[in-house]
PDB file of N, CA and C in Angstrom:
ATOM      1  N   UNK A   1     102.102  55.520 125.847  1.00  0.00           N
ATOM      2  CA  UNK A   1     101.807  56.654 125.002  1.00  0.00           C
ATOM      3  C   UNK A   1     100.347  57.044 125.225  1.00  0.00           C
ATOM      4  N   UNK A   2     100.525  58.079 125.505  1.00  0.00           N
ATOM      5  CA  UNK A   2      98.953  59.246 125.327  1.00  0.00           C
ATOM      6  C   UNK A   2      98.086  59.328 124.372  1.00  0.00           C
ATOM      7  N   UNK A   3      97.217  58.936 124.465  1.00  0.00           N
ATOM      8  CA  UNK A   3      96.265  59.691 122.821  1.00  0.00           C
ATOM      9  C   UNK A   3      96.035  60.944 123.004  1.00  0.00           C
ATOM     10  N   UNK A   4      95.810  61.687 121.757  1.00  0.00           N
ATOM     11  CA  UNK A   4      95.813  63.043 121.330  1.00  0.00           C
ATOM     12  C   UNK A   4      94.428  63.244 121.530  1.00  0.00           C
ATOM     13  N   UNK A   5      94.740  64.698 122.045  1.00  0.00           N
ATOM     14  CA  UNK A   5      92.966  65.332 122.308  1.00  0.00           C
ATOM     15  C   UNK A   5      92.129  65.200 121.365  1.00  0.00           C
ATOM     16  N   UNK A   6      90.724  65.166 120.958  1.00  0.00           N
ATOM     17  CA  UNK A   6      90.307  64.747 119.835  1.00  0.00           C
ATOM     18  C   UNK A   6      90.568  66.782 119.370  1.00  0.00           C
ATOM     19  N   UNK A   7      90.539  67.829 120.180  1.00  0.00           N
ATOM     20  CA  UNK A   7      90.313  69.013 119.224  1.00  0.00           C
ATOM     21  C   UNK A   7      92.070  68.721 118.823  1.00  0.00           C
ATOM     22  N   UNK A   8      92.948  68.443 118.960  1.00  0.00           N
ATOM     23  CA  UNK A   8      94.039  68.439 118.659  1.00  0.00           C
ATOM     24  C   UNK A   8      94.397  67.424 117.654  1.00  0.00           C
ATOM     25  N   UNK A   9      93.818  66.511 117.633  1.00  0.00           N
ATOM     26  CA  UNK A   9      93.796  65.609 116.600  1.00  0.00           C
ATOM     27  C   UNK A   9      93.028  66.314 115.097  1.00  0.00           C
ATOM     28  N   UNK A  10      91.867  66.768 115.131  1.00  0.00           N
ATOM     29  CA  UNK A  10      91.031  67.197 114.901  1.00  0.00           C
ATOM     30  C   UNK A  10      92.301  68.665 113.746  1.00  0.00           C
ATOM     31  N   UNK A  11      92.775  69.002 114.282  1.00  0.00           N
ATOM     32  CA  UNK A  11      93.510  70.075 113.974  1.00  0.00           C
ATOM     33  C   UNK A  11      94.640  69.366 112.926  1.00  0.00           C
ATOM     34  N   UNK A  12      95.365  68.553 113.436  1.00  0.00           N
ATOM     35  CA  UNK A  12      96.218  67.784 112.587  1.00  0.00           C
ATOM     36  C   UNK A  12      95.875  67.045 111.517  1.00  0.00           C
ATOM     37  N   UNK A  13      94.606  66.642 111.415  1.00  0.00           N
ATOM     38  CA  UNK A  13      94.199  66.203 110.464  1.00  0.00           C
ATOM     39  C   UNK A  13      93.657  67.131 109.219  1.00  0.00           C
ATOM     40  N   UNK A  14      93.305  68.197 109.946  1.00  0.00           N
ATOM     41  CA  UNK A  14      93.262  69.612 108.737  1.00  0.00           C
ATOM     42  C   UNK A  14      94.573  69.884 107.922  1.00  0.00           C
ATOM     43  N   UNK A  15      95.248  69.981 109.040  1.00  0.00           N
ATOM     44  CA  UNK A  15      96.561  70.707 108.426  1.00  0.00           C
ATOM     45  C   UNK A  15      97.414  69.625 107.363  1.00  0.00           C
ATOM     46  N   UNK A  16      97.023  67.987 107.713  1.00  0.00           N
ATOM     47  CA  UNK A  16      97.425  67.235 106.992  1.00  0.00           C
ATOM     48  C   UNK A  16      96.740  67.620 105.427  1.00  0.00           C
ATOM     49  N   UNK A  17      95.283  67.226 105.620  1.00  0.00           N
ATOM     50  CA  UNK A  17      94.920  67.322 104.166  1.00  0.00           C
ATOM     51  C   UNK A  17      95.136  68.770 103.634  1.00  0.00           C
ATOM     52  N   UNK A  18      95.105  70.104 104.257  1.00  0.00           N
ATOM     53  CA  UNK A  18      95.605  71.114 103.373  1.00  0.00           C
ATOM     54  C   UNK A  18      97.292  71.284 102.898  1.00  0.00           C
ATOM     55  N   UNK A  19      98.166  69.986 103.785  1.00  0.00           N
ATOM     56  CA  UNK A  19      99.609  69.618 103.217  1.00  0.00           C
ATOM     57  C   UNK A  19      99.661  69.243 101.841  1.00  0.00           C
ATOM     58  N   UNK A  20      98.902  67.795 101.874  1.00  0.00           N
ATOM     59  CA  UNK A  20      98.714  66.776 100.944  1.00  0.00           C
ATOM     60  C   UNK A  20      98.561  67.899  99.396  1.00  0.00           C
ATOM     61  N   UNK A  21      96.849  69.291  99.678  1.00  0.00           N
ATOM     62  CA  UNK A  21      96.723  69.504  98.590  1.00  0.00           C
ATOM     63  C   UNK A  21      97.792  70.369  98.143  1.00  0.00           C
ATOM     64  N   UNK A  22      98.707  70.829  99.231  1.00  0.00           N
ATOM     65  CA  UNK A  22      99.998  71.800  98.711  1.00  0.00           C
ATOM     66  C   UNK A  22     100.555  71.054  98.238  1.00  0.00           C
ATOM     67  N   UNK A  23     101.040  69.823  98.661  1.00  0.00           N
ATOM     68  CA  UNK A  23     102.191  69.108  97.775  1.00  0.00           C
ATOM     69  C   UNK A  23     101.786  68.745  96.060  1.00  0.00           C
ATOM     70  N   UNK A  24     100.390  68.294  95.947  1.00  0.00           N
ATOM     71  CA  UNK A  24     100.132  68.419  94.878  1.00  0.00           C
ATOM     72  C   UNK A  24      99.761  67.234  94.760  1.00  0.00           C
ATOM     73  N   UNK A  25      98.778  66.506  93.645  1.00  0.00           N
ATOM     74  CA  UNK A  25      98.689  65.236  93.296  1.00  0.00           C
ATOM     75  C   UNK A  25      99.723  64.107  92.903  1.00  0.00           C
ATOM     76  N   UNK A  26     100.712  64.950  92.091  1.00  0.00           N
ATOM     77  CA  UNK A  26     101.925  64.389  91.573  1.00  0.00           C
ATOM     78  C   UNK A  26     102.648  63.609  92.861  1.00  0.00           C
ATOM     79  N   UNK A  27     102.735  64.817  93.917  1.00  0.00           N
ATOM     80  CA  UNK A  27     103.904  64.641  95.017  1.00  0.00           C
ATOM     81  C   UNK A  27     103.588  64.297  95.971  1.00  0.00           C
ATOM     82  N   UNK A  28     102.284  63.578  96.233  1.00  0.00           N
ATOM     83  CA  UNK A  28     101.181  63.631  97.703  1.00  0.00           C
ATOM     84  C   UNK A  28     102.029  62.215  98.497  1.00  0.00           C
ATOM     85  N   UNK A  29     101.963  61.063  97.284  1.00  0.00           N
ATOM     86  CA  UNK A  29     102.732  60.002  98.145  1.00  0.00           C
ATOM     87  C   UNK A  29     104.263  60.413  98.231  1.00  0.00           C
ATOM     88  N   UNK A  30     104.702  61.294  97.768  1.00  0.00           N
ATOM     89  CA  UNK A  30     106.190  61.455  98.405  1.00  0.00           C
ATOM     90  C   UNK A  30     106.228  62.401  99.688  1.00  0.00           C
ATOM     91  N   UNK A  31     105.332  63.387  99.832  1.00  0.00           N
ATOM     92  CA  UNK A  31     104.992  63.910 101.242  1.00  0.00           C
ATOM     93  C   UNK A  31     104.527  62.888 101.847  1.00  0.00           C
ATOM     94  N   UNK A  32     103.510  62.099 102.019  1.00  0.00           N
ATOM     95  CA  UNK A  32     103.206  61.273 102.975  1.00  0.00           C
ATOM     96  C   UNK A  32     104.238  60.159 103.486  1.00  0.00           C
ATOM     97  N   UNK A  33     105.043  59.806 102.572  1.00  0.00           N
ATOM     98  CA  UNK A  33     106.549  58.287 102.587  1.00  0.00           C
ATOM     99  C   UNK A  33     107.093  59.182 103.580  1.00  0.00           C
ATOM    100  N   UNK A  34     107.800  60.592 103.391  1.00  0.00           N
ATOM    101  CA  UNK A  34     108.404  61.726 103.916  1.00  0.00           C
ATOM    102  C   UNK A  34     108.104  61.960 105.414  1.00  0.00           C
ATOM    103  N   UNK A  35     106.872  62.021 105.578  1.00  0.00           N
ATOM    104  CA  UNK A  35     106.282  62.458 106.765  1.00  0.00           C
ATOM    105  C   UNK A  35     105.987  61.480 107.464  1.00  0.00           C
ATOM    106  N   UNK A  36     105.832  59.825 107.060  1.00  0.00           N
ATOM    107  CA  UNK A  36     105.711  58.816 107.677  1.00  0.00           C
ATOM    108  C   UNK A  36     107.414  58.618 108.227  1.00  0.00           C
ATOM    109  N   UNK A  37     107.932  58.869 107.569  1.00  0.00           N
ATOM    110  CA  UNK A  37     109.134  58.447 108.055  1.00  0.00           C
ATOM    111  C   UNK A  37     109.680  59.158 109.051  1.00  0.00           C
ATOM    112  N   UNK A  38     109.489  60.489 109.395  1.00  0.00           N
ATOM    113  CA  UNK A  38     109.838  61.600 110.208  1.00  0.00           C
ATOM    114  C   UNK A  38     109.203  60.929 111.443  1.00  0.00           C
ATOM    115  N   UNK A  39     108.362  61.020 111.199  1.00  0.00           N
ATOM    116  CA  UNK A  39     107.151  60.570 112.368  1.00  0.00           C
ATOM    117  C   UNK A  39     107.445  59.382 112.999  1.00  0.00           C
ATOM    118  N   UNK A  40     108.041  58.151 112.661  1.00  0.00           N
ATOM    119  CA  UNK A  40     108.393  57.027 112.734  1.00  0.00           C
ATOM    120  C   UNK A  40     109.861  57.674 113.652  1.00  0.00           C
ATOM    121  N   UNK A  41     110.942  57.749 113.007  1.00  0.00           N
ATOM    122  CA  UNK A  41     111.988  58.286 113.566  1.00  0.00           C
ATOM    123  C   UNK A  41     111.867  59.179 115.304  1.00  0.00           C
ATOM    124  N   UNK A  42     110.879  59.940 114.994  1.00  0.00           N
ATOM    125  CA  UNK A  42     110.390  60.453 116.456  1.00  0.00           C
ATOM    126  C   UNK A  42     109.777  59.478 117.386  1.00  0.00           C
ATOM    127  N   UNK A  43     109.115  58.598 117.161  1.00  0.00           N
ATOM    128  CA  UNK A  43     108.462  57.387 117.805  1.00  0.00           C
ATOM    129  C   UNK A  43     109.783  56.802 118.802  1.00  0.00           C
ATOM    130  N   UNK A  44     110.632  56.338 117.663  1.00  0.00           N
ATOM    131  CA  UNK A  44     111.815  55.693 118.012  1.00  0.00           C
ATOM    132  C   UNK A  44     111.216  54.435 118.512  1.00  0.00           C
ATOM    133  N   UNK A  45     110.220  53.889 118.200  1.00  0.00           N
ATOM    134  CA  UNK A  45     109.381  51.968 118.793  1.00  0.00           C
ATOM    135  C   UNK A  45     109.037  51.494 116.894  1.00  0.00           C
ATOM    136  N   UNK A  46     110.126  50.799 116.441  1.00  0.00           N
ATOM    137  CA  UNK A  46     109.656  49.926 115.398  1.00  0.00           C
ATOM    138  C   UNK A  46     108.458  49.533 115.614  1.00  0.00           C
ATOM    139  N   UNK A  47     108.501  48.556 116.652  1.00  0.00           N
ATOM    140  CA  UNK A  47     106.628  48.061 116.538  1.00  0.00           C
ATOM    141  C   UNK A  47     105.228  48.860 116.694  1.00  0.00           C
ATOM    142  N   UNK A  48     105.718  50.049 117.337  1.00  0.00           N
ATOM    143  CA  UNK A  48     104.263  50.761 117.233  1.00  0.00           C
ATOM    144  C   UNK A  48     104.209  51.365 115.423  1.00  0.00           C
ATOM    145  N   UNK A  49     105.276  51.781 115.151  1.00  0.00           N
ATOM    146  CA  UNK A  49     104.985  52.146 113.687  1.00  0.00           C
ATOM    147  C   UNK A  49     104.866  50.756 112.575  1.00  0.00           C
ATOM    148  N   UNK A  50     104.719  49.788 112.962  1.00  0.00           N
ATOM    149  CA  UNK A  50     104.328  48.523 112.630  1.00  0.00           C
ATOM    150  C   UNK A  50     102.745  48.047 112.333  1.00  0.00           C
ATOM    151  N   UNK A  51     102.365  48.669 113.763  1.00  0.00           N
ATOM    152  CA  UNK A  51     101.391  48.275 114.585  1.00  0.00           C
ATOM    153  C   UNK A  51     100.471  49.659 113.159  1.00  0.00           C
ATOM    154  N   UNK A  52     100.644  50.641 113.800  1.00  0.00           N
ATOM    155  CA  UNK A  52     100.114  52.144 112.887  1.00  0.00           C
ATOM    156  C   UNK A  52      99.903  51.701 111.458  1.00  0.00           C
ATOM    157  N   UNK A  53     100.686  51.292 110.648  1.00  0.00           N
ATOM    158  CA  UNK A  53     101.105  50.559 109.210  1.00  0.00           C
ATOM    159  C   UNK A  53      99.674  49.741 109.180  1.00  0.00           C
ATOM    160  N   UNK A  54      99.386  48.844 109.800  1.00  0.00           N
ATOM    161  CA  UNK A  54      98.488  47.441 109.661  1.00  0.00           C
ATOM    162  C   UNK A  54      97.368  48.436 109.725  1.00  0.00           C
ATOM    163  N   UNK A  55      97.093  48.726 110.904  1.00  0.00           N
ATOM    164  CA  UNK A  55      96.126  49.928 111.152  1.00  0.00           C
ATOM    165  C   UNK A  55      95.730  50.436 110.297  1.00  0.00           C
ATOM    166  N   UNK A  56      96.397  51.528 109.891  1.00  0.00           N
ATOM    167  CA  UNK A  56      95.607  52.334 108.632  1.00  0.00           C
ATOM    168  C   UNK A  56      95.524  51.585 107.254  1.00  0.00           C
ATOM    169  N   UNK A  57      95.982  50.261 107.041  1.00  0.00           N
ATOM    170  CA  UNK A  57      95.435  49.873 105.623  1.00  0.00           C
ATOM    171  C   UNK A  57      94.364  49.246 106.173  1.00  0.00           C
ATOM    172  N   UNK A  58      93.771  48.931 106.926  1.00  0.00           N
ATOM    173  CA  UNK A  58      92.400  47.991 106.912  1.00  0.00           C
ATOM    174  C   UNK A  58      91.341  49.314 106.729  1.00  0.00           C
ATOM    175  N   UNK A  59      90.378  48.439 105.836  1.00  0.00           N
ATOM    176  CA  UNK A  59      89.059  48.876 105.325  1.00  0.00           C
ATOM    177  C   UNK A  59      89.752  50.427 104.449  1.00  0.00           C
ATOM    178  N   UNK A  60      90.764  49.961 103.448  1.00  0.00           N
ATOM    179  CA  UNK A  60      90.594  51.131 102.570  1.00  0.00           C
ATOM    180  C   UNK A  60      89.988  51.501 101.906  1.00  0.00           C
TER     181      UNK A  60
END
């Protein structure tokens, strides 16, 4: 797997947090469970979305 351009990354990460504030405070972790799971499903590699999981909880 490829890493993402940083301006393309860069872009997705906008569009994430202006998701998050559409969904709303109430609904933010049910968009994110939602969208982790989509995202996971497209992967189709249990262990890299394993791997991603460990990843983003360190140093919360």
């Amino acid at each position: 797997m490829t890493a993402m351009r940083f301006d393309d990354l860069e872009g997705v990460y906008e569009l994430l947090g202006e998701s998050i504030d559409r969904a709303g405070e109430e609904k933010a972790a049910l968009f994110l469970a939602k969208l982790a799971l989509l995202l996971a499903n497209e992967l189709e590699d249990p262990q890299t979305v394993r791997t991603a999981i460990e990843t983003a909880l360190r140093d919360l």
